[in-house]
C-alpha atoms as a PDB file:
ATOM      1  CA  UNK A   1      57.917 -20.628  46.676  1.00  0.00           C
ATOM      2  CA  UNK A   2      54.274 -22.051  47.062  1.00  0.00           C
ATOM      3  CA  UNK A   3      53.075 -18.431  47.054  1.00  0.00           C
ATOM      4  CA  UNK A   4      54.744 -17.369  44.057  1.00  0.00           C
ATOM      5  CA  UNK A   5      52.963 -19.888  42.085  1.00  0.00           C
ATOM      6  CA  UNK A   6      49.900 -19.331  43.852  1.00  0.00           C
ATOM      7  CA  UNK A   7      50.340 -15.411  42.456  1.00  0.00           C
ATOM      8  CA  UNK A   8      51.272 -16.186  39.344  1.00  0.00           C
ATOM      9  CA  UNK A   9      48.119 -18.667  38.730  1.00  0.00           C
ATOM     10  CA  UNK A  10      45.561 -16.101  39.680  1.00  0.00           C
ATOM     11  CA  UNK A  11      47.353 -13.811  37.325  1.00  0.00           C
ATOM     12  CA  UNK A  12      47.162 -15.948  34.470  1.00  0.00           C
ATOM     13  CA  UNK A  13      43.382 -16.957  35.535  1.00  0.00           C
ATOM     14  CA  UNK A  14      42.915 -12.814  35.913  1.00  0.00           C
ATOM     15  CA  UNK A  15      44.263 -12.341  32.256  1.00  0.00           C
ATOM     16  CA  UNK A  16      42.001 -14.890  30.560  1.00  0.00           C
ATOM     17  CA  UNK A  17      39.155 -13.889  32.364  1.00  0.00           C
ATOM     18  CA  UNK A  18      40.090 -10.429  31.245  1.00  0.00           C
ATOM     19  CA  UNK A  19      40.152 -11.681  27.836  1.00  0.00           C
ATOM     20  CA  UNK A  20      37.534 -13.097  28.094  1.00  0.00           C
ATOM     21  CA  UNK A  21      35.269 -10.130  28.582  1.00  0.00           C
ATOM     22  CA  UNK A  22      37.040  -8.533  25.860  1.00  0.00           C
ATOM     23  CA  UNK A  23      36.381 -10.638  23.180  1.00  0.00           C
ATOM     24  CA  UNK A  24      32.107 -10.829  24.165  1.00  0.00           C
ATOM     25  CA  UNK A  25      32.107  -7.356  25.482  1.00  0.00           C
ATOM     26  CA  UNK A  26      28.868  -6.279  22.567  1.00  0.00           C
ATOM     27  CA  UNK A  27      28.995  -2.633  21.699  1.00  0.00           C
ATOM     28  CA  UNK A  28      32.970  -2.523  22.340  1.00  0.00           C
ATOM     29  CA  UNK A  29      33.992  -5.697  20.543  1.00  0.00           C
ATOM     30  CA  UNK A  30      32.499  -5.114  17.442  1.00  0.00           C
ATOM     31  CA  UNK A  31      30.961  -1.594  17.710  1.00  0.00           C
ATOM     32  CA  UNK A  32      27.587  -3.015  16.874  1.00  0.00           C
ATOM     33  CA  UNK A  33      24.669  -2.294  19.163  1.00  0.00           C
ATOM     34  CA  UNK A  34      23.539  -5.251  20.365  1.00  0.00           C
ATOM     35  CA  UNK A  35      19.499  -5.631  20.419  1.00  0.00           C
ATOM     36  CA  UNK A  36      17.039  -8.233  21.669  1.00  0.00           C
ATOM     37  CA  UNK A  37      13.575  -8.437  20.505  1.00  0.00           C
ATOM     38  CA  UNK A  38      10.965 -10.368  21.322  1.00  0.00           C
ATOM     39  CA  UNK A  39       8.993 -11.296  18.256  1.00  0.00           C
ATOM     40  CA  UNK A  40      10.333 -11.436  14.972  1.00  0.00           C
ATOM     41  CA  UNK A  41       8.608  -9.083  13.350  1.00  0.00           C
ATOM     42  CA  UNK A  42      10.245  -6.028  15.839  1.00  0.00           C
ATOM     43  CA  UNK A  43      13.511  -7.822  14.767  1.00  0.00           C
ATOM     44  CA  UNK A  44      12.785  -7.514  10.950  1.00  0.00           C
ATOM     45  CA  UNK A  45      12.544  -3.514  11.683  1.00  0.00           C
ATOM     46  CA  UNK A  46      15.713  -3.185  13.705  1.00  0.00           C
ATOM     47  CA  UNK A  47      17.678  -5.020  10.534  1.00  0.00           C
ATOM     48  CA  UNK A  48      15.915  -2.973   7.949  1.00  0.00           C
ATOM     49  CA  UNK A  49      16.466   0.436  10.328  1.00  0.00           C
ATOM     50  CA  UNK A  50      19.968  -0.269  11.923  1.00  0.00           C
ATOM     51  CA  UNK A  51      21.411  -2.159   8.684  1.00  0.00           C
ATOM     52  CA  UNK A  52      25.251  -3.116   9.546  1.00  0.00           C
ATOM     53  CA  UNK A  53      25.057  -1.351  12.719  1.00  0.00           C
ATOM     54  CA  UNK A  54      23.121  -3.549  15.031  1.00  0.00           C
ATOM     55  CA  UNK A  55      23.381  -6.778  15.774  1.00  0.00           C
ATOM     56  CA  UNK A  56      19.996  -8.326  16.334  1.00  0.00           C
ATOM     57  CA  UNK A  57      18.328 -11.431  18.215  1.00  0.00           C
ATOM     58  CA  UNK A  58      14.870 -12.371  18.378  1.00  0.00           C
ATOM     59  CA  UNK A  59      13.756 -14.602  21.055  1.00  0.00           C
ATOM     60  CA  UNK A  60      10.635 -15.847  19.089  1.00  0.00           C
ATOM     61  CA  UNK A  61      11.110 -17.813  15.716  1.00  0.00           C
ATOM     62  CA  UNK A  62       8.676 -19.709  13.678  1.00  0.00           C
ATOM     63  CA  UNK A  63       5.764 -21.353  14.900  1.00  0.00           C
ATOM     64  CA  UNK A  64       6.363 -19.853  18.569  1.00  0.00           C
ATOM     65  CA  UNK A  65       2.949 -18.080  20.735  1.00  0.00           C
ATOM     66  CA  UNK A  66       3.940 -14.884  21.916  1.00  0.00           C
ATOM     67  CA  UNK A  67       0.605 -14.920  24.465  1.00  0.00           C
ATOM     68  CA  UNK A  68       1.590 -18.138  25.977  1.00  0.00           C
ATOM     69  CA  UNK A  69       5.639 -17.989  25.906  1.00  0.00           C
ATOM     70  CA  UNK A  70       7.771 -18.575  28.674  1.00  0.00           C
ATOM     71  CA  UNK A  71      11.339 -16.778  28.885  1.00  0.00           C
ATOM     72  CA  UNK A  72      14.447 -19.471  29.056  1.00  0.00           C
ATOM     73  CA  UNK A  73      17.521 -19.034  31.344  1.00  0.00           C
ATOM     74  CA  UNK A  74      19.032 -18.727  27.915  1.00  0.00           C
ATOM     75  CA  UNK A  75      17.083 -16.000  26.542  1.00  0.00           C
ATOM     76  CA  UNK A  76      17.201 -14.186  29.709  1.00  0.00           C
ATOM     77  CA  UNK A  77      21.156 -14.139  29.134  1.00  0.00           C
ATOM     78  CA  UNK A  78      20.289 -12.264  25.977  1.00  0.00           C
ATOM     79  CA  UNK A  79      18.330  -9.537  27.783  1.00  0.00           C
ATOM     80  CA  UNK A  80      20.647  -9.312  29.623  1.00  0.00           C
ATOM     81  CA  UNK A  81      23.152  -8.726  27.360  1.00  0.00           C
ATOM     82  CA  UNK A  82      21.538  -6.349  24.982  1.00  0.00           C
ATOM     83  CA  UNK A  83      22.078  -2.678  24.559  1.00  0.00           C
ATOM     84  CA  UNK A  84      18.605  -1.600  23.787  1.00  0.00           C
ATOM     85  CA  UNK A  85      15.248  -4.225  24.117  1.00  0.00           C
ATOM     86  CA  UNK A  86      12.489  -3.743  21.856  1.00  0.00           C
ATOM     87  CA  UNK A  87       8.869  -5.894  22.546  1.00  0.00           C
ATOM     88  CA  UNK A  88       5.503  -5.221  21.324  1.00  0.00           C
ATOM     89  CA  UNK A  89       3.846  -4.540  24.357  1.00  0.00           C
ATOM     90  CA  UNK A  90      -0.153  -4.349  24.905  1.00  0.00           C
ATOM     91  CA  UNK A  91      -0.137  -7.656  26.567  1.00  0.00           C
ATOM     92  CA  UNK A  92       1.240  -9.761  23.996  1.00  0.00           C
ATOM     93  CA  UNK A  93       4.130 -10.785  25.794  1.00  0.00           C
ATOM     94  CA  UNK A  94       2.127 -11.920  28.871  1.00  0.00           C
ATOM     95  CA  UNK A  95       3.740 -14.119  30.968  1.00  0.00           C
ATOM     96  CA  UNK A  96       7.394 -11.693  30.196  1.00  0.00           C
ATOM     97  CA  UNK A  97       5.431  -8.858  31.224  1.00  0.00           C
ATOM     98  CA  UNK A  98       7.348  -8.876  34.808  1.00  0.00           C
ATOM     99  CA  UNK A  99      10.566  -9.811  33.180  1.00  0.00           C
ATOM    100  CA  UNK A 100      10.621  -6.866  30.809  1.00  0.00           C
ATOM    101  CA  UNK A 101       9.396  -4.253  33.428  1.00  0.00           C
ATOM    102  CA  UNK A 102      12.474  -5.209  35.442  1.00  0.00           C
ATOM    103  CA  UNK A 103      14.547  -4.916  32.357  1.00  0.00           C
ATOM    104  CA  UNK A 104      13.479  -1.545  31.724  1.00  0.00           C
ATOM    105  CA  UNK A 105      15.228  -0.195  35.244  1.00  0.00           C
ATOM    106  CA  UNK A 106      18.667  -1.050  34.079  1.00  0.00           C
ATOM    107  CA  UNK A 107      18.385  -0.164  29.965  1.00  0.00           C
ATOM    108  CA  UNK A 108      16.403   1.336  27.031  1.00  0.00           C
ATOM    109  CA  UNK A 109      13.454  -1.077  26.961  1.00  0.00           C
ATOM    110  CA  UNK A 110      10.679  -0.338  24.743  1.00  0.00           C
ATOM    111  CA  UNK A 111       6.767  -0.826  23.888  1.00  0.00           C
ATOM    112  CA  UNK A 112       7.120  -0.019  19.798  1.00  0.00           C
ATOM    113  CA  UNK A 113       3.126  -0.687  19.849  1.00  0.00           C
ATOM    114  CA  UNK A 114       2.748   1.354  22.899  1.00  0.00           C
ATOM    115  CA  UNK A 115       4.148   4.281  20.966  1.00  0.00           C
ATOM    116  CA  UNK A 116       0.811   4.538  18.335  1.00  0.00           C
ATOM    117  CA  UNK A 117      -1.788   7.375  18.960  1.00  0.00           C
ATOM    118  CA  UNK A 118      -4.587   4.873  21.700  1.00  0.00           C
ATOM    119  CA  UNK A 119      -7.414   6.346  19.735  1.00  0.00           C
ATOM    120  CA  UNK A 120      -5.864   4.475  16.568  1.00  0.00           C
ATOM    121  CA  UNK A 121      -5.755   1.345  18.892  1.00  0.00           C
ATOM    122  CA  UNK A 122      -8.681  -1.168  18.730  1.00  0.00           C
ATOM    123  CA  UNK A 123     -10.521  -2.442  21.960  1.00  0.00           C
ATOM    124  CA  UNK A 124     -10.574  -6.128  23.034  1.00  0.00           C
ATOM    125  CA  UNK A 125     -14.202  -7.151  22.785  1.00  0.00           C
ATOM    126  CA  UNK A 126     -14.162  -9.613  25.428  1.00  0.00           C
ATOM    127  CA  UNK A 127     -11.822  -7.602  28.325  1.00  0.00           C
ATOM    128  CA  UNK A 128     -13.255  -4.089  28.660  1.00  0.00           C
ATOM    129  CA  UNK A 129     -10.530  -1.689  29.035  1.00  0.00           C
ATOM    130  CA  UNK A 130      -7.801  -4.044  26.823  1.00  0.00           C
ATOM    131  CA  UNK A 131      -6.301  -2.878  23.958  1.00  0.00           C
ATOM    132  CA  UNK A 132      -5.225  -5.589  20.852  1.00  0.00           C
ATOM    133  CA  UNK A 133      -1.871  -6.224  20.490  1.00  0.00           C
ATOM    134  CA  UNK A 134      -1.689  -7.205  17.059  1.00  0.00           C
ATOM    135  CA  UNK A 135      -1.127  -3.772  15.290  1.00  0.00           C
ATOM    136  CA  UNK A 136       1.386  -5.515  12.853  1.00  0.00           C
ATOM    137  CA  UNK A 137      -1.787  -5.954  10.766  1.00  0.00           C
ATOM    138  CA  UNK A 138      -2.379  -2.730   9.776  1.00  0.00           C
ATOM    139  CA  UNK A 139       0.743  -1.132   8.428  1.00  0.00           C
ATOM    140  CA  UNK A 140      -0.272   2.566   8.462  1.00  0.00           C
ATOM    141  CA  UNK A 141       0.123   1.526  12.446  1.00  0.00           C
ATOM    142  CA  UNK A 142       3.254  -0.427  12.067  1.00  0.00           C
ATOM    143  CA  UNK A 143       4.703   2.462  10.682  1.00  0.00           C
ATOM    144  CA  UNK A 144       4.866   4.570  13.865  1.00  0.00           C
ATOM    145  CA  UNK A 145       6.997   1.518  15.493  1.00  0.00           C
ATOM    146  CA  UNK A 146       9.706   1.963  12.513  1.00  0.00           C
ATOM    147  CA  UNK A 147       9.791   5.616  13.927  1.00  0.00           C
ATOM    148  CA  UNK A 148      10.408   4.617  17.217  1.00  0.00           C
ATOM    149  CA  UNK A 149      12.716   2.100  16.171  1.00  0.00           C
ATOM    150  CA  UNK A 150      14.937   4.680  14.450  1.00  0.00           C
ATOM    151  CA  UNK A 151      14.473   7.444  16.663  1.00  0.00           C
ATOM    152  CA  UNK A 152      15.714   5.296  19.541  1.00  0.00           C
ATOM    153  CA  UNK A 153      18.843   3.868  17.649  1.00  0.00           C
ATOM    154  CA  UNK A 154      19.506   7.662  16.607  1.00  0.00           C
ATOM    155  CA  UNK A 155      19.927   8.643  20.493  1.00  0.00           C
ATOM    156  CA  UNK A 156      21.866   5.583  21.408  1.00  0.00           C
ATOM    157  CA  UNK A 157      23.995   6.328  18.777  1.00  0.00           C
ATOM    158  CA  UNK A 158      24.284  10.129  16.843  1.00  0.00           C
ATOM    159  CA  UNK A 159      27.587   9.439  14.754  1.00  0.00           C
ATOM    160  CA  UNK A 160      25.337   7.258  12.563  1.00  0.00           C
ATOM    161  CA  UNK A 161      21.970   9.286  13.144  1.00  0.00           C
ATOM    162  CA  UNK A 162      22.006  10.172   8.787  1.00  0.00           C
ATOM    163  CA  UNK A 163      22.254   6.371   8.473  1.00  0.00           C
ATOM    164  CA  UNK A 164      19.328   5.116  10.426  1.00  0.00           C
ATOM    165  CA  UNK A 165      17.108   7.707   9.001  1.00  0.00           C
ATOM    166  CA  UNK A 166      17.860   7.050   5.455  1.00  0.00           C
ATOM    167  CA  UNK A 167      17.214   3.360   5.610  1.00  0.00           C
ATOM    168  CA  UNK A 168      13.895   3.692   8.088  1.00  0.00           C
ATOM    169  CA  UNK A 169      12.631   6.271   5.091  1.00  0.00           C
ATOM    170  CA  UNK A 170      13.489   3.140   2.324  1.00  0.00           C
ATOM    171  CA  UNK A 171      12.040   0.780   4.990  1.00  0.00           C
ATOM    172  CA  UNK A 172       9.234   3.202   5.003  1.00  0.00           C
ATOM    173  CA  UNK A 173       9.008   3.592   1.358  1.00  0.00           C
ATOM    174  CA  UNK A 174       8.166  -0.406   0.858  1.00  0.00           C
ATOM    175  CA  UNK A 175       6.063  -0.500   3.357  1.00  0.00           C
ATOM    176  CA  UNK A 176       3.858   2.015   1.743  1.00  0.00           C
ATOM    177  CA  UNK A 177       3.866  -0.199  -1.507  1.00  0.00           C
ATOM    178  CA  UNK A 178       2.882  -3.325   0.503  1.00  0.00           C
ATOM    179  CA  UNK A 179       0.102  -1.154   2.107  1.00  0.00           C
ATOM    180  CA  UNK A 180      -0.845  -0.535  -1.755  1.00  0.00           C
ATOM    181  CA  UNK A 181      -0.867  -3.744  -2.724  1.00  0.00           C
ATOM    182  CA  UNK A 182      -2.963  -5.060  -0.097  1.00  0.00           C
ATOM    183  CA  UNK A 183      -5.615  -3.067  -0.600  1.00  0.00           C
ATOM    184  CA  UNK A 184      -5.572  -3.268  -4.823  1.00  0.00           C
ATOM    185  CA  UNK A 185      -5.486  -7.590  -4.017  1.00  0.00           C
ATOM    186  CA  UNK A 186      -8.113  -7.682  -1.216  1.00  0.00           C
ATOM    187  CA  UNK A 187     -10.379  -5.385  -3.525  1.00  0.00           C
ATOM    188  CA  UNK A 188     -10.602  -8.156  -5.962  1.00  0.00           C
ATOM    189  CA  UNK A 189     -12.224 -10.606  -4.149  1.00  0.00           C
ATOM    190  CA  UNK A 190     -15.789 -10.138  -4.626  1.00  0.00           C
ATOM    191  CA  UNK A 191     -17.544  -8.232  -1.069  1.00  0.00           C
ATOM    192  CA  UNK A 192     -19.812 -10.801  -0.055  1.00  0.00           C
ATOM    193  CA  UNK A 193     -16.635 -13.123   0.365  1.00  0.00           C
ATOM    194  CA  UNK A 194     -14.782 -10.631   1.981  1.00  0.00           C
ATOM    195  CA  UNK A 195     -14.742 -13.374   5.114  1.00  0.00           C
ATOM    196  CA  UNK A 196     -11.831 -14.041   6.782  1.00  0.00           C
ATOM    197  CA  UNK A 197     -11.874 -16.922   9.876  1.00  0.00           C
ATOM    198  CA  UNK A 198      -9.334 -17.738  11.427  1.00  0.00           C
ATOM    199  CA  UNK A 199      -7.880 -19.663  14.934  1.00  0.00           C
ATOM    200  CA  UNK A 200      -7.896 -16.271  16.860  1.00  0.00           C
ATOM    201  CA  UNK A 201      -8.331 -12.885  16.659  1.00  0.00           C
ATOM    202  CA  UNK A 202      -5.525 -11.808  15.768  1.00  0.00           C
ATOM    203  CA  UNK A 203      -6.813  -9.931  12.098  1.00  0.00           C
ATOM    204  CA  UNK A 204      -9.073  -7.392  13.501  1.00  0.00           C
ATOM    205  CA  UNK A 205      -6.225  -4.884  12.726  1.00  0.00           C
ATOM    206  CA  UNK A 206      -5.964  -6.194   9.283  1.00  0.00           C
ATOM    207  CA  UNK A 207     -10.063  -6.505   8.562  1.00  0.00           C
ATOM    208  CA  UNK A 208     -10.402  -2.797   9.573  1.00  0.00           C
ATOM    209  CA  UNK A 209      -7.708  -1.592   7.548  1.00  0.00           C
ATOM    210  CA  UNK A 210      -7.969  -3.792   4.490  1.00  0.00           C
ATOM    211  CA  UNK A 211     -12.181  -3.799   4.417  1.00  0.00           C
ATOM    212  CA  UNK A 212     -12.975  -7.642   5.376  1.00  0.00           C
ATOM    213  CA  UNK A 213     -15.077  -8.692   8.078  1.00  0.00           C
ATOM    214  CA  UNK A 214     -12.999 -11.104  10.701  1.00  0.00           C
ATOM    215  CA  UNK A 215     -13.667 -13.632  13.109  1.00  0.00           C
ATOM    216  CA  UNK A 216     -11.490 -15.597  15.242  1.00  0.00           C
ATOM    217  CA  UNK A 217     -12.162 -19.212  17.149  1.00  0.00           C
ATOM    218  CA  UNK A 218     -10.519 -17.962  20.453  1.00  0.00           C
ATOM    219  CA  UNK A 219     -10.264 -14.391  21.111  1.00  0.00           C
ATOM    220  CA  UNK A 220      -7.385 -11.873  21.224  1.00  0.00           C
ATOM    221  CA  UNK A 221      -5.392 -13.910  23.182  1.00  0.00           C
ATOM    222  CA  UNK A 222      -4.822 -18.041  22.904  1.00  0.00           C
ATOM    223  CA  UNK A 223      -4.942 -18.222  26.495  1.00  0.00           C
ATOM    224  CA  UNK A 224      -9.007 -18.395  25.580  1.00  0.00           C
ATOM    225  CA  UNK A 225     -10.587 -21.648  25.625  1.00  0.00           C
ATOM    226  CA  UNK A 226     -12.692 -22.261  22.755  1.00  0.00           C
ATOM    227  CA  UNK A 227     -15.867 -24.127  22.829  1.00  0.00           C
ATOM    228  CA  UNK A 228     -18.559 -26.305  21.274  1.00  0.00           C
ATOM    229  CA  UNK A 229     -20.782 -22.954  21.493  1.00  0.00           C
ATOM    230  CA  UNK A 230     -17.745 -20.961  19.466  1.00  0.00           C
ATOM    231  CA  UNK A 231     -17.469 -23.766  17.184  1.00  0.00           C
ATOM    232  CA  UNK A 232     -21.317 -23.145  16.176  1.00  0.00           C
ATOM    233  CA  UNK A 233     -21.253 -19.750  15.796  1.00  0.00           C
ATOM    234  CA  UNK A 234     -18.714 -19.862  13.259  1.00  0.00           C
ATOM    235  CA  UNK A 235     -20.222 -22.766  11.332  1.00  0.00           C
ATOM    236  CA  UNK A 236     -23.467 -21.190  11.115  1.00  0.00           C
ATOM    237  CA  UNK A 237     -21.574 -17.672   9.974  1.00  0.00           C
ATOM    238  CA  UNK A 238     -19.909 -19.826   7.320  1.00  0.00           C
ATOM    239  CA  UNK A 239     -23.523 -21.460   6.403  1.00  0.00           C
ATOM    240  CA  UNK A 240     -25.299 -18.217   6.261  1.00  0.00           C
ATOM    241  CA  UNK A 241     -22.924 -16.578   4.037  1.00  0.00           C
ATOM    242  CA  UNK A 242     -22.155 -18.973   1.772  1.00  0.00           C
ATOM    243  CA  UNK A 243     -18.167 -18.431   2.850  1.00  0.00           C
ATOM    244  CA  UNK A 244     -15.814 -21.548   1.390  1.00  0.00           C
ATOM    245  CA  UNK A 245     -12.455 -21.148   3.434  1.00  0.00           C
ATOM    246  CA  UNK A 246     -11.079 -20.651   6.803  1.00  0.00           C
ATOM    247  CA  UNK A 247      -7.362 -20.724   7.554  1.00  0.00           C
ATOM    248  CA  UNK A 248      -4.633 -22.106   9.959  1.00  0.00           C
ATOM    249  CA  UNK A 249      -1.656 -19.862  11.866  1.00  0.00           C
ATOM    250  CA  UNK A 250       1.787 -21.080  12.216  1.00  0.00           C
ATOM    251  CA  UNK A 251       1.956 -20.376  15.734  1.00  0.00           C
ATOM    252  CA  UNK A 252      -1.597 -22.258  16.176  1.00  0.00           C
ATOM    253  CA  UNK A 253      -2.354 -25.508  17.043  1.00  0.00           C
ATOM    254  CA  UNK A 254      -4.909 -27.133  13.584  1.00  0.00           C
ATOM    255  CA  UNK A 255      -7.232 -28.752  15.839  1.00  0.00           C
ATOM    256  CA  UNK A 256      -9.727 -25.842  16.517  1.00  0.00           C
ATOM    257  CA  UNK A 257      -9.925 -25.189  12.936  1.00  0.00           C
ATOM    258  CA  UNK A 258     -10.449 -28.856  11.961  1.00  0.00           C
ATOM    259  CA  UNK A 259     -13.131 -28.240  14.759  1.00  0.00           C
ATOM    260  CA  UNK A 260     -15.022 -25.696  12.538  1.00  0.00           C
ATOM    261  CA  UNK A 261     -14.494 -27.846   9.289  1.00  0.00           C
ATOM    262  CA  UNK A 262     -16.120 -30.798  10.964  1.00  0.00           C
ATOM    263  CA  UNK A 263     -18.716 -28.998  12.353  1.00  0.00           C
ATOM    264  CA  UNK A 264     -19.662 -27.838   8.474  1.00  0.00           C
ATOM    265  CA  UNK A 265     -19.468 -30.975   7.230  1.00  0.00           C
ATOM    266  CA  UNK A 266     -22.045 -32.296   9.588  1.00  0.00           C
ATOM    267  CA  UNK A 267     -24.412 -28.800   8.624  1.00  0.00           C
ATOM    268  CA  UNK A 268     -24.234 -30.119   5.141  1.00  0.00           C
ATOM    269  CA  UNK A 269     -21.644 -27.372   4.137  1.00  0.00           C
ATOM    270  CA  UNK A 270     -18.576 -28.057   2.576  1.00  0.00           C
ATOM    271  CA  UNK A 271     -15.626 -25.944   3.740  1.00  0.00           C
ATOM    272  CA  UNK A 272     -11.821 -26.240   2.981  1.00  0.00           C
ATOM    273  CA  UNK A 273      -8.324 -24.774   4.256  1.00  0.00           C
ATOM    274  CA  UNK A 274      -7.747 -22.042   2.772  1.00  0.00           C
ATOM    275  CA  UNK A 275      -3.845 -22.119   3.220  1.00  0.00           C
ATOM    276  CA  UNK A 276      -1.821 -21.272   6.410  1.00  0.00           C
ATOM    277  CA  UNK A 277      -1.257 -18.087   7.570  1.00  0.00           C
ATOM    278  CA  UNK A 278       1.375 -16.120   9.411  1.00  0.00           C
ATOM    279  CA  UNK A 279      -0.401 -14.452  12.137  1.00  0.00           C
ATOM    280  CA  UNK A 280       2.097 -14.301  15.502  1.00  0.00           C
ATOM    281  CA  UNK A 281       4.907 -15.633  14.086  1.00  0.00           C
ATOM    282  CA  UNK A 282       6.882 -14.736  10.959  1.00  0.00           C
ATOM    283  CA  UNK A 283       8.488 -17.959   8.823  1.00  0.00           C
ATOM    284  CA  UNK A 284      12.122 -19.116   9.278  1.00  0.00           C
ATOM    285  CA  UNK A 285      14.664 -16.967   9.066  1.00  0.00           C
ATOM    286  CA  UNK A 286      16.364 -16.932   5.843  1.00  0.00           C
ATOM    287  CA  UNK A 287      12.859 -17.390   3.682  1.00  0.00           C
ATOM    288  CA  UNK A 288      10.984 -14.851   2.249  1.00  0.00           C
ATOM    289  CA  UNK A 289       8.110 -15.188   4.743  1.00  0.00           C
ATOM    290  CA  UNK A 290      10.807 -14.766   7.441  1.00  0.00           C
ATOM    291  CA  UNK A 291      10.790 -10.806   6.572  1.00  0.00           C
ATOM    292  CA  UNK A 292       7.827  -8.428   7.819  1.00  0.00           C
ATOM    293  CA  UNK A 293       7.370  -8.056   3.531  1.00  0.00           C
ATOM    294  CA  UNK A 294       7.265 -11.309   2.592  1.00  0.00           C
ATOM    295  CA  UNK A 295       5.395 -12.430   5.654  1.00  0.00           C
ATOM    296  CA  UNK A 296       2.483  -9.796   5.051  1.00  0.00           C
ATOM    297  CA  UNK A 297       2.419 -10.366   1.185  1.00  0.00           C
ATOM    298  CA  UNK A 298       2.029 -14.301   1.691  1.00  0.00           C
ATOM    299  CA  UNK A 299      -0.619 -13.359   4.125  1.00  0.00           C
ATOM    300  CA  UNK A 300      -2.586 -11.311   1.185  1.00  0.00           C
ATOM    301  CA  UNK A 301      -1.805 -13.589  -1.644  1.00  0.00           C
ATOM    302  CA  UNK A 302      -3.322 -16.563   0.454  1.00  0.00           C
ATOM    303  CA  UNK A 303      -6.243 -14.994   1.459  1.00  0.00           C
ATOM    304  CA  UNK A 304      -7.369 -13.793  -1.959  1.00  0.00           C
ATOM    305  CA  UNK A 305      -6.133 -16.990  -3.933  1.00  0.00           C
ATOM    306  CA  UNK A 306      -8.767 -18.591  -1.903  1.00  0.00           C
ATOM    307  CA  UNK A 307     -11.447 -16.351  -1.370  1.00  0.00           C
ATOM    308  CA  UNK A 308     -11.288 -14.507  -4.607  1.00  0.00           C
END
């Protein structure tokens, strides 16, 4: 009698377990393809690409440093769970570079940056032989990762190939206006002013593309120190040039910039915030500065309300 019940108990625990997997199976519960991402603004293309066929998690919201982040046991389940993995690649996720190389034996896992042209890529200054990570900036460049967004999604899944490449070409499409925009705002503040300082060098991408000479506190990556001697050569560039504004990041720490104002102050040079900008991280999700768009425009309309 005791082994009947012991049967029928580890049939009943086999059938929930059973359902179970069922009902968080991904792909087969909902027919979505389920993607991870590791910054936000990777996610934002998968949405705008995939539309009502993916179903998309970021593991790095607001405010969060992609050079200095550290995976969770929690957002290692995600990996782990997704389809198809999309990061930026170039370095930016450092300390997940061994995580994601791992990931990449079992499913799709894929450098969007590492798919531009390297003769469109800009050098790191300090690290010979380093590429910058921060392509985002430029969004002739950003377009090749929409392409290998979509082209990737297309080949995971063909039924819905016509879909994916009608919404990357809309996605495309207001891109290109942003691109247009950017360039018709930056041109209006006047040349000499065309200054932009920031935390850390994150805009070089942005300064080449958009004509505006950039300089950053720390260097590509915030894992550089800053010091008393960086904090000079940036007040004196500000002093020189007669520039009125730096900015903050979102994903940066205010003290280093506080740093530079201070330093002005005390070279007779008066120098104010010029308004925070999105540099690593998008906003919150939900706002407009939590899309790619809005992000980037805010960026723009920041710059040249207080440079112009």
């Amino acid at each position: 009698m005791k082994s009947v019940w012991m049967k029928l108990l580890m049939l009943g625990v086999l059938v929930i377990s059973l359902a179970g997997c069922k009902a968080t199976s991904g792909t087969e519960a909902d027919g979505k393809i389920k993607v991870t991402t590791t910054i936000a603004q990777i996610g934002d293309i998968v949405k705008n690409v995939g539309g009502d066929n993916v179903q998309v998690e970021s593991l790095m919201g607001p405010g969060i440093d992609p050079h200095l982040y550290q995976a969770s046991q929690g957002d290692l389940r995600k990996l782990n769970d997704a389809d198809v993995i999309f990061y930026n690649g170039l370095r930016l996720e450092g300390r997940m570079g061994d995580i994601l190389n791992k990931m990449s034996k079992d499913k799709p896992t894929i450098a969007v940056a590492e798919s531009i042209p390297t003769d469109l890529l800009l050098n790191d200054e300090e690290e010979a032989g380093k590429l910058d990570p921060h392509v985002w900036f430029d969004i002739s460049l950003w377009l090749h990762t929409v392409e290998e967004v979509k082209v990737t999604l297309m080949e995971m899944d063909e039924e819905n190939a016509d879909v994916y490449e009608e919404n990357a070409a809309e996605y495309i499409q207001k891109l290109e206006e942003l691109d247009a925009y950017a360039k018709e705002q930056i041109a209006t503040i006047p040349e000499e002013s065309r200054v932009l300082v920031t935390a850390h060098d994150a805009f070089q991408y942005f300064g080449e593309a958009y004509g505006m000479e950039v300089t950053g506190l720390q260097g590509l990556s915030t894992d550089a120190e800053f010091g008393l001697n960086d904090v000079r050569s940036i007040v004196d560039l500000l002093a020189e040039r007669n520039i009125k504004a730096v900015f903050v990041e979102s994903s940066i720490s205010e003290d280093s910039i506080n740093a530079v104002v201070k330093g002005a102050e005390s070279r007779g040079h008066t120098v104010v915030i010029g308004g925070e900008l999105y540099s690593d991280a998008m906003g919150a999700e939900g706002t407009e500065t939590g899309t790619y768009l809005g992000m980037f425009r805010h960026n723009i309309d920041t710059i040249v309300a207080a440079l112009k």
